[in-house]
Every structure is written in structure tokens, then in C-alpha cells.
PDB file of N, CA and C in Angstrom:
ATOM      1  N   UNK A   1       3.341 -18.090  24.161  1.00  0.00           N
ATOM      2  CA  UNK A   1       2.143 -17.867  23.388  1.00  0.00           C
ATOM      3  C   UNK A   1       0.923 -18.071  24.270  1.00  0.00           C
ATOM      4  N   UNK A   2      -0.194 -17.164  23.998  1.00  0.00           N
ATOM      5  CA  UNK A   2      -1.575 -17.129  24.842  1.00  0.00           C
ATOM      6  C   UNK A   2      -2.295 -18.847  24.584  1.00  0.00           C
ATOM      7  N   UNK A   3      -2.778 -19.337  25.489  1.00  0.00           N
ATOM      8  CA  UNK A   3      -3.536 -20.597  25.134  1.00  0.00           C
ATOM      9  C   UNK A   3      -4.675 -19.904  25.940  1.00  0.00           C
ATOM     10  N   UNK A   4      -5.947 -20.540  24.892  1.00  0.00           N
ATOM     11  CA  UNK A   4      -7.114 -20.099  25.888  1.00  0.00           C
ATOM     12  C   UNK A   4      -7.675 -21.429  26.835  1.00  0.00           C
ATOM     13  N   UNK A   5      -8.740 -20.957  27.897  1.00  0.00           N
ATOM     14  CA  UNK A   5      -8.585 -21.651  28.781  1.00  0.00           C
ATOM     15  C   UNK A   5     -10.071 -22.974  28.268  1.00  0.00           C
ATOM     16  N   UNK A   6     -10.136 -22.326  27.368  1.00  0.00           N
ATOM     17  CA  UNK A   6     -11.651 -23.259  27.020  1.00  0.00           C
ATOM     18  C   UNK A   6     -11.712 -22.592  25.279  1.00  0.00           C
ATOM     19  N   UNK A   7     -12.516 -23.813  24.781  1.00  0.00           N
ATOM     20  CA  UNK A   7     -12.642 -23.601  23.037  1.00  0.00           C
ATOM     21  C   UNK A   7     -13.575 -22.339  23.112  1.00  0.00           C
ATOM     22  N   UNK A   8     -13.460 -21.290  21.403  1.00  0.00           N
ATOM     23  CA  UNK A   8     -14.301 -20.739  21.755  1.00  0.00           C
ATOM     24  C   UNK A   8     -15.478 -20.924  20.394  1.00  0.00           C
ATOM     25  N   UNK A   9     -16.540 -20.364  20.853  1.00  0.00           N
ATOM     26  CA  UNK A   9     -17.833 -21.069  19.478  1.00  0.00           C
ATOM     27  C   UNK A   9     -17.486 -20.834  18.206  1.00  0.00           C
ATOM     28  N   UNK A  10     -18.008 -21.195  17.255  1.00  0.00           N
ATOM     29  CA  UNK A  10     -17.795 -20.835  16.110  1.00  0.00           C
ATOM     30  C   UNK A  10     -18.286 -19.922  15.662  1.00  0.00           C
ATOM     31  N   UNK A  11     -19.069 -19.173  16.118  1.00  0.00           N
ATOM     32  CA  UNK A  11     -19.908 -18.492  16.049  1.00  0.00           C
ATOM     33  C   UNK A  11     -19.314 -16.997  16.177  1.00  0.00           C
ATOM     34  N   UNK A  12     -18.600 -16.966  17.690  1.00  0.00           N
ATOM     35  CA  UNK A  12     -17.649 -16.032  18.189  1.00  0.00           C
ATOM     36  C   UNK A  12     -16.298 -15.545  17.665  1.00  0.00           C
ATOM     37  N   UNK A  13     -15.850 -16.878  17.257  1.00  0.00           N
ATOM     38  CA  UNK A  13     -14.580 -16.719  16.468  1.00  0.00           C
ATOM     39  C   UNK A  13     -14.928 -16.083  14.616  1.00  0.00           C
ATOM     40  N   UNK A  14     -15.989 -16.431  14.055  1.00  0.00           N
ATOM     41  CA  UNK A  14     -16.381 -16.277  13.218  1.00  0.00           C
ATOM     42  C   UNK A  14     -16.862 -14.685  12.934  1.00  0.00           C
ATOM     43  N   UNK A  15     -17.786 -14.395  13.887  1.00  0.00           N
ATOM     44  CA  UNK A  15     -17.878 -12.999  14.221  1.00  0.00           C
ATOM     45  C   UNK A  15     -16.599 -11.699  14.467  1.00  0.00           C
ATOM     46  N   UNK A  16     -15.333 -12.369  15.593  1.00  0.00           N
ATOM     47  CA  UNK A  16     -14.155 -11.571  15.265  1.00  0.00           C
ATOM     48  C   UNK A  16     -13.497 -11.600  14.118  1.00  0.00           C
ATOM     49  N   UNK A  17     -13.588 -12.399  13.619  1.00  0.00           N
ATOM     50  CA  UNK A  17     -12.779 -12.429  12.082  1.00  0.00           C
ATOM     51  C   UNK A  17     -13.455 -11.617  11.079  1.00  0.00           C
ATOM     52  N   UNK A  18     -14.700 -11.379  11.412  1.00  0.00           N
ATOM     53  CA  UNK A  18     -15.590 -10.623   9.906  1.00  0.00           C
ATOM     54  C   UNK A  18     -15.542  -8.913  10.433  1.00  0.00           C
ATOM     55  N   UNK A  19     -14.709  -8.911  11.469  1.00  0.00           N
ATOM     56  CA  UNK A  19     -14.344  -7.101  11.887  1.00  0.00           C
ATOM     57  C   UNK A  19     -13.517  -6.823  11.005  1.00  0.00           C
ATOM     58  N   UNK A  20     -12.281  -7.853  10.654  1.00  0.00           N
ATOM     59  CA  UNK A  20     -11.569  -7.311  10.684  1.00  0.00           C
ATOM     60  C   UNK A  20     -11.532  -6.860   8.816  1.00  0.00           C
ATOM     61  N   UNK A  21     -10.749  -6.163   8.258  1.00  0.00           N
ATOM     62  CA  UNK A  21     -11.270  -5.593   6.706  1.00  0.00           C
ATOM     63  C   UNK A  21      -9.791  -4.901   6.564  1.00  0.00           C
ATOM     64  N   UNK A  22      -9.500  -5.147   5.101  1.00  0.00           N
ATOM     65  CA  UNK A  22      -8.512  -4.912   4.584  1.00  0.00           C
ATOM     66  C   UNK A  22      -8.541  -3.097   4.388  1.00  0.00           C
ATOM     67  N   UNK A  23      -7.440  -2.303   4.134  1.00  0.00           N
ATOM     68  CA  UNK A  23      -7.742  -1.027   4.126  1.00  0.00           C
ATOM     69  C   UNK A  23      -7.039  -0.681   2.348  1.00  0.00           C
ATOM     70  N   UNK A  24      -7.827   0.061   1.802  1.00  0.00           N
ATOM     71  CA  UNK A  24      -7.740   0.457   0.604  1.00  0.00           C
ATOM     72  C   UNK A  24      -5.962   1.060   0.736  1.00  0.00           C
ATOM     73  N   UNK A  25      -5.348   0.893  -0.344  1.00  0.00           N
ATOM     74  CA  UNK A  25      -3.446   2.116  -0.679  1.00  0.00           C
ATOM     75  C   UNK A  25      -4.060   2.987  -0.895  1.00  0.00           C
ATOM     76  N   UNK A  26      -3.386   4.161  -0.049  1.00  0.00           N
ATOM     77  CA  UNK A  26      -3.412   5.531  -0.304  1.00  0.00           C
ATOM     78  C   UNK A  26      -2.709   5.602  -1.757  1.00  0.00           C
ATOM     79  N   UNK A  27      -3.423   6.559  -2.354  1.00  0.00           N
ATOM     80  CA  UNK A  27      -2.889   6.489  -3.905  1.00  0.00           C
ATOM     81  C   UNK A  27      -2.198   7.695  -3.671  1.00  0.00           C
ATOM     82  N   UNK A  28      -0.913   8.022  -4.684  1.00  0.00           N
ATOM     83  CA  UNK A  28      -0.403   8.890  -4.900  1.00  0.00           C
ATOM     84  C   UNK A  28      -0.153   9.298  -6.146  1.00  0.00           C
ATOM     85  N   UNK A  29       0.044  10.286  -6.815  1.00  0.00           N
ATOM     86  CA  UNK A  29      -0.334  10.972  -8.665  1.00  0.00           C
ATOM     87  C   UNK A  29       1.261  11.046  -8.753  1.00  0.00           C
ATOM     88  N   UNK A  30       1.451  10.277  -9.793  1.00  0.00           N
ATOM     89  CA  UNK A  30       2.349  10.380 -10.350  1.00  0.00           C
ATOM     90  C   UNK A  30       2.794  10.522 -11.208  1.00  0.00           C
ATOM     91  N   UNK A  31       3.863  11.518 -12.027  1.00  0.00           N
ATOM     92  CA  UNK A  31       3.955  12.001 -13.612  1.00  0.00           C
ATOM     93  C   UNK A  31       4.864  10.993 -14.324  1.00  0.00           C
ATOM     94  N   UNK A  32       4.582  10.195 -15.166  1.00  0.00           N
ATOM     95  CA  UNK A  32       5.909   9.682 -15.760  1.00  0.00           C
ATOM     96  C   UNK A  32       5.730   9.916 -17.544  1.00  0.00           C
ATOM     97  N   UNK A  33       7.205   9.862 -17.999  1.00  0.00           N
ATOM     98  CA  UNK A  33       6.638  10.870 -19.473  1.00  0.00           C
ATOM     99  C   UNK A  33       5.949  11.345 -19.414  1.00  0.00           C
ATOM    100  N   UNK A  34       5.290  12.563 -18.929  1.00  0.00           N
ATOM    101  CA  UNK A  34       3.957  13.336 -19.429  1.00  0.00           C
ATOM    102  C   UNK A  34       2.742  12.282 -19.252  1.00  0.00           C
ATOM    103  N   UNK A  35       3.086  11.561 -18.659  1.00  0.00           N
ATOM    104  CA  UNK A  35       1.321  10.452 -18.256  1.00  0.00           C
ATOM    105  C   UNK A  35       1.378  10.872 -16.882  1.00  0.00           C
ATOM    106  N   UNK A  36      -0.157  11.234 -16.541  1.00  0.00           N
ATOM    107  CA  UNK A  36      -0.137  11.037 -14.620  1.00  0.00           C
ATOM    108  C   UNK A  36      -1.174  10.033 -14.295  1.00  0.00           C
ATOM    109  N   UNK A  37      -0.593   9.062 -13.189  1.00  0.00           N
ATOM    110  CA  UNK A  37      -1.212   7.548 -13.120  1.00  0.00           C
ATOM    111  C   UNK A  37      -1.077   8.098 -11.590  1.00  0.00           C
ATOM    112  N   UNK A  38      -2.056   7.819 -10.603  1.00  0.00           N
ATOM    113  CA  UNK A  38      -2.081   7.431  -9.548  1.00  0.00           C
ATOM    114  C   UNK A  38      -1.653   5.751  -8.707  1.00  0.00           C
ATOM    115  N   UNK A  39      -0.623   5.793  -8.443  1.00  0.00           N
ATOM    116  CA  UNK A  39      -0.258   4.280  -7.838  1.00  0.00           C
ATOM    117  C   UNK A  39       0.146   4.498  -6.432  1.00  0.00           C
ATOM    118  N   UNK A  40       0.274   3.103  -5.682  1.00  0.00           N
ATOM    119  CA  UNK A  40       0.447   3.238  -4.204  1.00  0.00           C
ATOM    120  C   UNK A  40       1.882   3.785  -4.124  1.00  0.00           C
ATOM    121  N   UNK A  41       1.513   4.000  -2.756  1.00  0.00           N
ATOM    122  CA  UNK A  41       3.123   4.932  -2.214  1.00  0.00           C
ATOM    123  C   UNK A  41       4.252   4.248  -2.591  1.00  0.00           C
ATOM    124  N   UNK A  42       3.832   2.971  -2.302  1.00  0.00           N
ATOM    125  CA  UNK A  42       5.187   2.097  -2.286  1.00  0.00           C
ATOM    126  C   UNK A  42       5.350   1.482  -3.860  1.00  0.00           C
ATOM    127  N   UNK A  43       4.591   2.099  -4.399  1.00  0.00           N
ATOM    128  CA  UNK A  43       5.097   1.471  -5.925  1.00  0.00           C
ATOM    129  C   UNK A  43       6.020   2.959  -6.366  1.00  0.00           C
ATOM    130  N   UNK A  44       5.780   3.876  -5.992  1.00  0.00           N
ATOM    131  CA  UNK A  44       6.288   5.186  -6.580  1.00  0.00           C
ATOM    132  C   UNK A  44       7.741   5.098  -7.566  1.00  0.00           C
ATOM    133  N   UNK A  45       8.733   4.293  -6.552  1.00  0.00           N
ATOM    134  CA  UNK A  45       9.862   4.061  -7.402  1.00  0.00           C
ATOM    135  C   UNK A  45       9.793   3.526  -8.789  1.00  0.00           C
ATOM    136  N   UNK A  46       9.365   3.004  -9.096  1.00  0.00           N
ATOM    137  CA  UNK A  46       9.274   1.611  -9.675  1.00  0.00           C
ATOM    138  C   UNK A  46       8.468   1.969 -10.698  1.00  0.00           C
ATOM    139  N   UNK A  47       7.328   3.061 -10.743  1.00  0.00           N
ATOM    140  CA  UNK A  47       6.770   3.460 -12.178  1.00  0.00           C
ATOM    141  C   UNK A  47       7.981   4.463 -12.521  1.00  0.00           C
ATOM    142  N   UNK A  48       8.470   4.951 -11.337  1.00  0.00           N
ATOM    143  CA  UNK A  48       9.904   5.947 -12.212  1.00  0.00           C
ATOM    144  C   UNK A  48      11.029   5.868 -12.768  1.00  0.00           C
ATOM    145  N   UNK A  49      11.543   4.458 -12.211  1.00  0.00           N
ATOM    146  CA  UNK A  49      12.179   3.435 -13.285  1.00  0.00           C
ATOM    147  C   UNK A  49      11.705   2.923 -14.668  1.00  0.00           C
ATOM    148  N   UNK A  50      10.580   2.273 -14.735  1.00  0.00           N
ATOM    149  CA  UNK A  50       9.744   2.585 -15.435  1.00  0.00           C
ATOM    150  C   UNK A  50       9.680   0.712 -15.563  1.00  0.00           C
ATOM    151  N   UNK A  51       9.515   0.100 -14.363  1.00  0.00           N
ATOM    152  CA  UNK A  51       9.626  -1.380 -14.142  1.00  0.00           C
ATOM    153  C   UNK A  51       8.231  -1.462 -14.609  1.00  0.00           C
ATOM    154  N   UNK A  52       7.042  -0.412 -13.832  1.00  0.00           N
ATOM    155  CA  UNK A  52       5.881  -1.071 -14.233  1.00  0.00           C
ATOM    156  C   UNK A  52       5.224  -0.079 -15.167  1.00  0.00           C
ATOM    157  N   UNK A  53       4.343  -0.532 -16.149  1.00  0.00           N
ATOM    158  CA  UNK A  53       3.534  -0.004 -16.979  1.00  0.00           C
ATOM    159  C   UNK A  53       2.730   1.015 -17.040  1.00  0.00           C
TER     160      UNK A  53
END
């Protein structure tokens, strides 16, 4: 594992952390009974089972 060679500010560390940003699920349209609901990719199964609502 990387060790750094000296602390770094709070300031700096604080600043790389506020880059970083979560990214929205691509939604995908999906028909179930005659309803079309857009849910993430990875839920797709699972409204077609009909686990979720």
C-alpha cells in the first residue's frame, strides 16, 4: 500500500474529495402489465418478476 511521505493539508485533501460526485443510473423503460416505469439497468429483472412495485 502507497504511504505518503509527509501529511497532506486539510485543505488539499478536502478539495480532492469534493471532485469526486456520484453519477446518476442510466434509466431504462420498462413495460410490466401494460405500466411503463423507467428503472435502472440492474433492477430490470426484478420489476419483471414483479419483486418490486
Amino acid at each position: 500500500m502507497a504511504v505518503p511521505k509527509r501529511r497532506t493539508s486539510r485543505a488539499n485533501t478536502r478539495a480532492r474529495r469534493a471532485r469526486w460526485k456520484a453519477e446518476r443510473p442510466g434509466l431504462v423503460t420498462v413495460t410490466v402489465d401494460g405500466r411503463t416505469v423507467r428503472v435502472p439497468r440492474r433492477l430490470v429483472r426484478a420489476y419483471e418478476r414483479g419483486l418490486l412495485p
